[in-house]
C-alpha atoms as a PDB file:
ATOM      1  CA  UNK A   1      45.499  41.032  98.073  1.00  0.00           C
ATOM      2  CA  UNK A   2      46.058  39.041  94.898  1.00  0.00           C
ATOM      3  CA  UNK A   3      48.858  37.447  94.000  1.00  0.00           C
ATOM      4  CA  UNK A   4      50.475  39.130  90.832  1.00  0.00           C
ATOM      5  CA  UNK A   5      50.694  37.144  87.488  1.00  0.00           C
ATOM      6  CA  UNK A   6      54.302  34.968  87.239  1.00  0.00           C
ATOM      7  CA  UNK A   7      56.748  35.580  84.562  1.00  0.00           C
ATOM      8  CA  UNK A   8      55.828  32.899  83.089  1.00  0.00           C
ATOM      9  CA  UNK A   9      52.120  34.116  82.458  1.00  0.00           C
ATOM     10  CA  UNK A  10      53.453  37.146  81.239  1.00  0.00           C
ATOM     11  CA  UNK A  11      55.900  35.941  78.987  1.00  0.00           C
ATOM     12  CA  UNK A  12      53.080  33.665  77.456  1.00  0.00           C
ATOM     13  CA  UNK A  13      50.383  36.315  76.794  1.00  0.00           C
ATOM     14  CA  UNK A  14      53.583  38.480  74.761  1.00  0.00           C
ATOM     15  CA  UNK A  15      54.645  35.746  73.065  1.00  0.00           C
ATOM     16  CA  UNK A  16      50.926  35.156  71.926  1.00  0.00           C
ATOM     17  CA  UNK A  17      50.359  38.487  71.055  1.00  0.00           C
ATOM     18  CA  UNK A  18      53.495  39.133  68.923  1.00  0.00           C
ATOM     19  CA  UNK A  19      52.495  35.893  67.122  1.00  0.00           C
ATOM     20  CA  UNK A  20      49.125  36.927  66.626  1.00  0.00           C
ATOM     21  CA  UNK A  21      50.251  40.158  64.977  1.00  0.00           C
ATOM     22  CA  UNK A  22      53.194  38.895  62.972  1.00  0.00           C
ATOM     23  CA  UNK A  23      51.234  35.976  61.113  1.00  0.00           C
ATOM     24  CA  UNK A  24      47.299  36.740  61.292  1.00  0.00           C
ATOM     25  CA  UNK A  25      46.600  40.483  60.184  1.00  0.00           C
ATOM     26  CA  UNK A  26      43.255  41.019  59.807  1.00  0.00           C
ATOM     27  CA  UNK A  27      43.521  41.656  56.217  1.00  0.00           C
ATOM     28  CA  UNK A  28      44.971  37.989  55.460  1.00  0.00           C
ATOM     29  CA  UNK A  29      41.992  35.719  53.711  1.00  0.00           C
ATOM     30  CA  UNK A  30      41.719  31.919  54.943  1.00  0.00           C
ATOM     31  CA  UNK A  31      43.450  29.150  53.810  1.00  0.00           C
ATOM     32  CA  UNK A  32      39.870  28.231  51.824  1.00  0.00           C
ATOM     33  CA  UNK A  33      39.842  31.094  49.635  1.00  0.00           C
ATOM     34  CA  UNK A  34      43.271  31.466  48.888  1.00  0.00           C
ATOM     35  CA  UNK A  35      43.193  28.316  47.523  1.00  0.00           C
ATOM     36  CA  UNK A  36      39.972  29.014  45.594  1.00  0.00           C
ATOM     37  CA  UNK A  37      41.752  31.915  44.051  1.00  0.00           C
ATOM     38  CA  UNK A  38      44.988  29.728  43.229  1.00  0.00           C
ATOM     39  CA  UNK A  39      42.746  27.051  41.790  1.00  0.00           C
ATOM     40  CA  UNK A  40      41.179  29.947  39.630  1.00  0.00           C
ATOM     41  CA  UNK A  41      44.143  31.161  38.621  1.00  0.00           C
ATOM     42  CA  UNK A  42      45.608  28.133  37.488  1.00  0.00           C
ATOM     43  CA  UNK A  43      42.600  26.967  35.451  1.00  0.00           C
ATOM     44  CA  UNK A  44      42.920  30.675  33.676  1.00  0.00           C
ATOM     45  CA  UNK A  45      46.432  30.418  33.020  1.00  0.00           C
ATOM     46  CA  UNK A  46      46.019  26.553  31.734  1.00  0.00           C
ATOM     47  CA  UNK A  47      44.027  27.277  29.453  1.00  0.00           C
ATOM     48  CA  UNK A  48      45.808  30.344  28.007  1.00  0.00           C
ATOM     49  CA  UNK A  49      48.784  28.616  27.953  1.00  0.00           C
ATOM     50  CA  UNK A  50      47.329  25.808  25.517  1.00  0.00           C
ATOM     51  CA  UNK A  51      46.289  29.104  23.194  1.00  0.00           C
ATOM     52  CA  UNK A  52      49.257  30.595  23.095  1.00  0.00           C
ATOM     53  CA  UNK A  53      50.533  27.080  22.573  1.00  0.00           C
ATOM     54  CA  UNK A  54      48.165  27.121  19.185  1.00  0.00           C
ATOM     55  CA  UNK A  55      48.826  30.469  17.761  1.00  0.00           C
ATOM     56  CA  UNK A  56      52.250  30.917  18.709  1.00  0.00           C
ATOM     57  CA  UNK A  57      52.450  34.547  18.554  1.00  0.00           C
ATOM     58  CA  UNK A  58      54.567  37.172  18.120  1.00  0.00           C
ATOM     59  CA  UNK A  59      56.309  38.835  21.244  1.00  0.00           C
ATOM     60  CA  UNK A  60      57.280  42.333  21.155  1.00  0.00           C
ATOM     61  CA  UNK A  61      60.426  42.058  23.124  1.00  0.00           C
ATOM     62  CA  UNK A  62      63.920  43.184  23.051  1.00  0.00           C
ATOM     63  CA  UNK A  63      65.810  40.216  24.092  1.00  0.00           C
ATOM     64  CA  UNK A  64      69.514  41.605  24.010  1.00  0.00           C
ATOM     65  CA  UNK A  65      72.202  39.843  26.058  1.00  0.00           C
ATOM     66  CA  UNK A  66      74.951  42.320  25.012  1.00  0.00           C
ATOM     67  CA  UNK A  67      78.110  41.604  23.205  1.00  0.00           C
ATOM     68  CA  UNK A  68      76.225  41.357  19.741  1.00  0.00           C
ATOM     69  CA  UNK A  69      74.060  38.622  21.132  1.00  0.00           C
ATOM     70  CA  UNK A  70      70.203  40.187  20.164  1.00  0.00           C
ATOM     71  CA  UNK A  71      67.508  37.631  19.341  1.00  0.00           C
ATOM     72  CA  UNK A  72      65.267  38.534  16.614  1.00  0.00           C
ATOM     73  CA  UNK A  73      61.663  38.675  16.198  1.00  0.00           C
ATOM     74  CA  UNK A  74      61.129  36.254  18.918  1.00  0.00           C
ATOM     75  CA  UNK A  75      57.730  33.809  19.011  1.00  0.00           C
ATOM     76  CA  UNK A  76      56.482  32.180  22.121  1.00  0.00           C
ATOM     77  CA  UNK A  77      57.560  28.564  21.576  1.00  0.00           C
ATOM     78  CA  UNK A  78      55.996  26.431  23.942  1.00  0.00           C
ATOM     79  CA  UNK A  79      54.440  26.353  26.973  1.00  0.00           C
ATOM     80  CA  UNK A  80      53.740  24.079  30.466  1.00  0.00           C
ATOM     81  CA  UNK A  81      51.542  25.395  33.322  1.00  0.00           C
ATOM     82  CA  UNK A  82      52.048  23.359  36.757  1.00  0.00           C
ATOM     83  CA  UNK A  83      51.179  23.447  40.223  1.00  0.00           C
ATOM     84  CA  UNK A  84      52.417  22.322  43.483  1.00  0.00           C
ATOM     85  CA  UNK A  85      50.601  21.147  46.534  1.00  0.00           C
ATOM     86  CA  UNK A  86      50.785  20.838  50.211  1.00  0.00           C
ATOM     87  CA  UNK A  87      48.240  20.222  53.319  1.00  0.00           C
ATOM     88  CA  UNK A  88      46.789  22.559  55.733  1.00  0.00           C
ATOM     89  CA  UNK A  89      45.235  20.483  58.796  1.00  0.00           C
ATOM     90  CA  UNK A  90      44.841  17.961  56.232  1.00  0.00           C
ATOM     91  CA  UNK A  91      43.294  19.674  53.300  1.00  0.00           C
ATOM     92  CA  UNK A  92      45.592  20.232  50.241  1.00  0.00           C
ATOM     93  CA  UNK A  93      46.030  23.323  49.004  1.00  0.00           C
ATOM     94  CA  UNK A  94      47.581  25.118  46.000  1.00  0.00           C
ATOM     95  CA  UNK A  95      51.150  26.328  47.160  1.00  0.00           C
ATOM     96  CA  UNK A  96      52.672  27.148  43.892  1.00  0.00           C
ATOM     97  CA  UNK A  97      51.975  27.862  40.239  1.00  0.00           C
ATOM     98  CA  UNK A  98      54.810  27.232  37.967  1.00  0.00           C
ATOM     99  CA  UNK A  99      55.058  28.308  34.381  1.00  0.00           C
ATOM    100  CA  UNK A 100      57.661  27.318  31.856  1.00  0.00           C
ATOM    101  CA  UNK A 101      58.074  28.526  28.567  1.00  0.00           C
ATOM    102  CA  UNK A 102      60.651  28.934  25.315  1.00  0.00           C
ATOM    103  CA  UNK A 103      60.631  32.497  23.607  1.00  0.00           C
ATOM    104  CA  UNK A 104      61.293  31.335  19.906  1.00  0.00           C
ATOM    105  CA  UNK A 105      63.754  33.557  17.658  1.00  0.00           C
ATOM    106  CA  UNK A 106      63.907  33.308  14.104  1.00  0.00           C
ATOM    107  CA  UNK A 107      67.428  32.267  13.724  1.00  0.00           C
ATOM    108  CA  UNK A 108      70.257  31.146  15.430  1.00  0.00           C
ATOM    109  CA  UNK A 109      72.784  33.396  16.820  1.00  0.00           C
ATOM    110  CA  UNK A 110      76.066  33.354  15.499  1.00  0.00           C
ATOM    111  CA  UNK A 111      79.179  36.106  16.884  1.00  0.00           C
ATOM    112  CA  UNK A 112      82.743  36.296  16.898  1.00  0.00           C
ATOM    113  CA  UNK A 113      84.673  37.675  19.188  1.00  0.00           C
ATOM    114  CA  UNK A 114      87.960  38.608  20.351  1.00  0.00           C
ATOM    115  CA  UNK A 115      89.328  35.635  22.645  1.00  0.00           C
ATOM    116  CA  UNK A 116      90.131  38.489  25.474  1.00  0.00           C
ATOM    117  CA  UNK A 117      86.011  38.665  25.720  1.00  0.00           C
ATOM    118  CA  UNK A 118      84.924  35.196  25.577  1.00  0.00           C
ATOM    119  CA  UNK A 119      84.732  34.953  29.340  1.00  0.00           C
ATOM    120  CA  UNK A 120      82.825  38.232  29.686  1.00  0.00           C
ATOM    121  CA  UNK A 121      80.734  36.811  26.985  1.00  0.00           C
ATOM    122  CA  UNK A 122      80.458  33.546  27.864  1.00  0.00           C
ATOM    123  CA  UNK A 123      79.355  34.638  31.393  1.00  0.00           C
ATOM    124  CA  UNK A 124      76.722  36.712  30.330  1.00  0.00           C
ATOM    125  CA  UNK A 125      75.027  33.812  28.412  1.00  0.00           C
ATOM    126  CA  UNK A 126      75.344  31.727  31.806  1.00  0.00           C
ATOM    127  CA  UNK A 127      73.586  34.631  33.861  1.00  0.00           C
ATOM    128  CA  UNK A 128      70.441  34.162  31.490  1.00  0.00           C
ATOM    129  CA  UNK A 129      70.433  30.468  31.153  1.00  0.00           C
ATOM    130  CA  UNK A 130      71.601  30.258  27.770  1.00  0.00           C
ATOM    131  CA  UNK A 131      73.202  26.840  26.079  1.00  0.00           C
ATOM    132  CA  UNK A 132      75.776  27.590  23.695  1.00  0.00           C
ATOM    133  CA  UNK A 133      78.888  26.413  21.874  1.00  0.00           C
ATOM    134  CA  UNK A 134      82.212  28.032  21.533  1.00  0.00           C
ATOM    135  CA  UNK A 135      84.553  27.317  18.407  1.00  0.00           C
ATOM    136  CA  UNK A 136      88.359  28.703  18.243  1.00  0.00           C
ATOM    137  CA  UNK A 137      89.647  29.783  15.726  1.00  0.00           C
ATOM    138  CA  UNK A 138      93.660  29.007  15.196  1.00  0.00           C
ATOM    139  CA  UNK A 139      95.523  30.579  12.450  1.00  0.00           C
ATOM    140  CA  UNK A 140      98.495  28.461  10.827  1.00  0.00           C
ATOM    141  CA  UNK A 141     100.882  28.974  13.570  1.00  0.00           C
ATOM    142  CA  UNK A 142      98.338  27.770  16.042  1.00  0.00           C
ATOM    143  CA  UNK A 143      96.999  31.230  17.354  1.00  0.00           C
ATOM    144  CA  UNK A 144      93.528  31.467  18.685  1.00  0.00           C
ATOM    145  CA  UNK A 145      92.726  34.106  16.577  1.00  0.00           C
ATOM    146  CA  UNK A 146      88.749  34.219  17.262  1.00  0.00           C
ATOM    147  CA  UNK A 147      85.759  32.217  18.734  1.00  0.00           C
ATOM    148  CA  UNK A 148      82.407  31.432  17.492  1.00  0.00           C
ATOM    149  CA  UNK A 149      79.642  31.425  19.818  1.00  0.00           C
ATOM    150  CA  UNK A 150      76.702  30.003  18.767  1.00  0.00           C
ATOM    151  CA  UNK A 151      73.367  30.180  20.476  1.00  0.00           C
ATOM    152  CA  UNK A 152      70.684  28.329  19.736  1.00  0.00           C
ATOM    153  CA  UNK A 153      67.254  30.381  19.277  1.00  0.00           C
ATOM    154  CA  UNK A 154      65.294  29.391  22.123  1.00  0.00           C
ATOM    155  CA  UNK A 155      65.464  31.201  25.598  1.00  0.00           C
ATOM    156  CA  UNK A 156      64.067  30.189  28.604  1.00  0.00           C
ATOM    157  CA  UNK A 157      61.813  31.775  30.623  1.00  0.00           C
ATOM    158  CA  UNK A 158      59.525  30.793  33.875  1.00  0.00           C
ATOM    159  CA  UNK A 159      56.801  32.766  35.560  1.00  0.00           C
ATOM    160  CA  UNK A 160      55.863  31.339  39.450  1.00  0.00           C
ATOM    161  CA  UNK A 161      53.123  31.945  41.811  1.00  0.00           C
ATOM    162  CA  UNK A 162      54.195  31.047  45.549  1.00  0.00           C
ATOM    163  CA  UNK A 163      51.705  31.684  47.857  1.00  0.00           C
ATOM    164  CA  UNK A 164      52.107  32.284  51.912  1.00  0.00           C
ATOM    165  CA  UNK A 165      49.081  31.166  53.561  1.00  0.00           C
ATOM    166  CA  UNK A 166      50.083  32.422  57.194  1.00  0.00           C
ATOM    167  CA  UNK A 167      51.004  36.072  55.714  1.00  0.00           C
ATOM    168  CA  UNK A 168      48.692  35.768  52.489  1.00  0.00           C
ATOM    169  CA  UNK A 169      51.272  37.362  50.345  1.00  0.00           C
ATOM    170  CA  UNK A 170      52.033  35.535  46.977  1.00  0.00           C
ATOM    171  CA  UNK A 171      55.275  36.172  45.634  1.00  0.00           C
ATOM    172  CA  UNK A 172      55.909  36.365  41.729  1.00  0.00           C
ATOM    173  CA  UNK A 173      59.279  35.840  40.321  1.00  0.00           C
ATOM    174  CA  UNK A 174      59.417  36.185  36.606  1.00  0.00           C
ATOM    175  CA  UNK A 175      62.768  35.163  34.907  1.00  0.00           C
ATOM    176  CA  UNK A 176      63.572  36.304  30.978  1.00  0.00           C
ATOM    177  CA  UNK A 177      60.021  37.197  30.635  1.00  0.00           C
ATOM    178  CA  UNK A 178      60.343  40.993  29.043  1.00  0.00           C
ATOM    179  CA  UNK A 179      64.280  41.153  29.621  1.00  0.00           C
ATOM    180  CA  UNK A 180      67.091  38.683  30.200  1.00  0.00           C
ATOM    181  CA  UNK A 181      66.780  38.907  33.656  1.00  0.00           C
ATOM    182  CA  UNK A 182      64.762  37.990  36.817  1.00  0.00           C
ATOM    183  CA  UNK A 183      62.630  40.517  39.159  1.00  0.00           C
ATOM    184  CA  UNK A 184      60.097  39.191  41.895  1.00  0.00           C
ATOM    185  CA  UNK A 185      56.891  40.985  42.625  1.00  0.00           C
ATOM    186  CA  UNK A 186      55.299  40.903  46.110  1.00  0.00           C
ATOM    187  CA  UNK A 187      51.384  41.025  45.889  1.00  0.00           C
ATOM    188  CA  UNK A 188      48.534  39.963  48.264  1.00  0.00           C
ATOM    189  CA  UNK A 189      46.081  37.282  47.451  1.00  0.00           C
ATOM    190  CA  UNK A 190      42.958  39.606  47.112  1.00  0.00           C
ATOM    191  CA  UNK A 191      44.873  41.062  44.087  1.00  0.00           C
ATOM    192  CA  UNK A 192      45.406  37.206  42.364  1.00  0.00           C
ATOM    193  CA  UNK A 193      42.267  37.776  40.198  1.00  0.00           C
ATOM    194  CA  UNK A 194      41.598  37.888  35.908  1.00  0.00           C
ATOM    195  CA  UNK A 195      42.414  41.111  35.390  1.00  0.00           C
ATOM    196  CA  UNK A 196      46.438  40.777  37.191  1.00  0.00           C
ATOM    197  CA  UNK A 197      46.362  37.498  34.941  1.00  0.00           C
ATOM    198  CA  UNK A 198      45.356  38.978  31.606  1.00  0.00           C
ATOM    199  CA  UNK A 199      48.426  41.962  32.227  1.00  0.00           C
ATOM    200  CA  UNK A 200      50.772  39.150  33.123  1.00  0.00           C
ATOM    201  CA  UNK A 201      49.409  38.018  29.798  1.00  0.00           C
ATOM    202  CA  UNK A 202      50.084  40.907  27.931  1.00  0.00           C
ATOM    203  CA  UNK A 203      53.581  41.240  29.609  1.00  0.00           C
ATOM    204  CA  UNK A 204      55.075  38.272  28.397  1.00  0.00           C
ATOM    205  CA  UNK A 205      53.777  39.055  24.823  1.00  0.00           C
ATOM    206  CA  UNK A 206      55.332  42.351  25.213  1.00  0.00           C
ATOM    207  CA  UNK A 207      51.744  44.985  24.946  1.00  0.00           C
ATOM    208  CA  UNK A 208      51.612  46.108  28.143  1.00  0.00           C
ATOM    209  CA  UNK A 209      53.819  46.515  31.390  1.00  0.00           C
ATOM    210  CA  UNK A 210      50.896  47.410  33.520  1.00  0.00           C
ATOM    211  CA  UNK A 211      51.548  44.124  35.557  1.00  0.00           C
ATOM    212  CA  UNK A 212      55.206  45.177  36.034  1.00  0.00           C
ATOM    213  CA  UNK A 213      53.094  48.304  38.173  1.00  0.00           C
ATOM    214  CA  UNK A 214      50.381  46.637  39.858  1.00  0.00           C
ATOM    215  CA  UNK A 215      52.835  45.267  42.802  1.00  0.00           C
ATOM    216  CA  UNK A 216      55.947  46.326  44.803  1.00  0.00           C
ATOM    217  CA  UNK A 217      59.287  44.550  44.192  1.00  0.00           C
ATOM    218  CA  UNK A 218      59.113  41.257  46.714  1.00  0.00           C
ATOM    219  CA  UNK A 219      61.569  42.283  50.232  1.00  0.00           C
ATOM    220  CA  UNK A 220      60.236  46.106  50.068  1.00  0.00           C
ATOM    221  CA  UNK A 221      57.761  45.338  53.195  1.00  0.00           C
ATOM    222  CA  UNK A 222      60.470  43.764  55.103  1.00  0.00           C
ATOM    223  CA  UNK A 223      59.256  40.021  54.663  1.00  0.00           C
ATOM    224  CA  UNK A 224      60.538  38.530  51.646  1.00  0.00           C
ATOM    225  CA  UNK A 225      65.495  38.490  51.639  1.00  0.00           C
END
């Protein structure tokens, strides 16, 4: 009669299987061609970066922090497409793709407000990244009577590309890009191809929101807080 397996032996082929099925799916690509299609993508979005950098175009955005803050007819400023590396059993791959960029208005802003909502005000420029200055106003008996905020005309925005190799999801968080705000899209490498990078393209200009559809919100699947 033989001898049933130990604990031990049990314990090992669970713990082998729940790894297998937590971090290789069979749908996940190897670590070889998800870094060919990072390496694509960041040639693609180098060199349409430097473009944009040329022609400066317009981008039709609403850019509206609130309390009479509203940038008009903003430009894309200037650009810088980066990339960050790491090794897999001693090969280095791609691990992120960052993009930075200004969004250009025409003027500076300039509002008054009441000194009751220059915190409220003041915190909603924070929340977006904004630099600005406050001035008080004092009437002759030393009253702060109003403040000046002034900010310049330039707003910040960043696009990344942070890839998983063990799950092959690459998550997408894209701050002030057609809002002043930040949402992260989840999506898996198969989809990191021209096509999602010419609607990212036309997202930040402001022509199309397709890309905002071609992807779930990142944390929807359970893996991404």
């Amino acid at each position: 009669m033989s001898a049933s397996p130990s604990i031990l032996d049990e314990l090992r082929s669970q713990y082998e299987a729940a790894r297998t099925s937590a971090h290789t799916p069979s749908d996940v690509e190897g670590y070889e061609k998800i870094n060919e299609r990072m390496h694509k993508a960041y040639t693609w979005l180098d060199k349409a970066f430097s473009y944009l950098d040329g022609v400066k175009p317009a981008i039709q955005h609403r850019f509206d922090v609130g309390h009479g803050f509203v940038f008009e007819t903003p430009r894309f400023g200037r650009g810088y497409v980066g990339q960050h590396e790491r090794r897999i059993v001693g090969f280095p791959v791609i691990e992120e793709i960052n993009i930075y960029y200004e969004i250009a208005a025409a003027r500076p802003l300039t509002v008054e407000v009441y000194p009751e909502s220059v915190q409220s005000a003041e915190k909603a420029l924070d929340d977006v990244g904004l630099t600005y200055t406050c001035r008080r106003v004092e009437d002759h008996g030393g009253v702060v009577r109003k403040c000046v905020i002034t900010v310049p005309p330039a707003i910040p925005a960043k696009v990344s590309f942070h890839v998983d190799y063990q799950t092959g999801l690459v998550t997408v968080p894209l701050v002030n890009v057609d809002r002043l705000d930040r949402v992260t899209l989840e999506f898996h490498s198969q989809a990191i191809e021209e096509a999602v990078l010419d609607d990212l393209l036309k997202l930040i200009l402001g022509r199309d929101a397709a890309f905002l559809r071609r992807a779930p919100l990142a944390g929807l699947h359970g893996r991404m807080g």
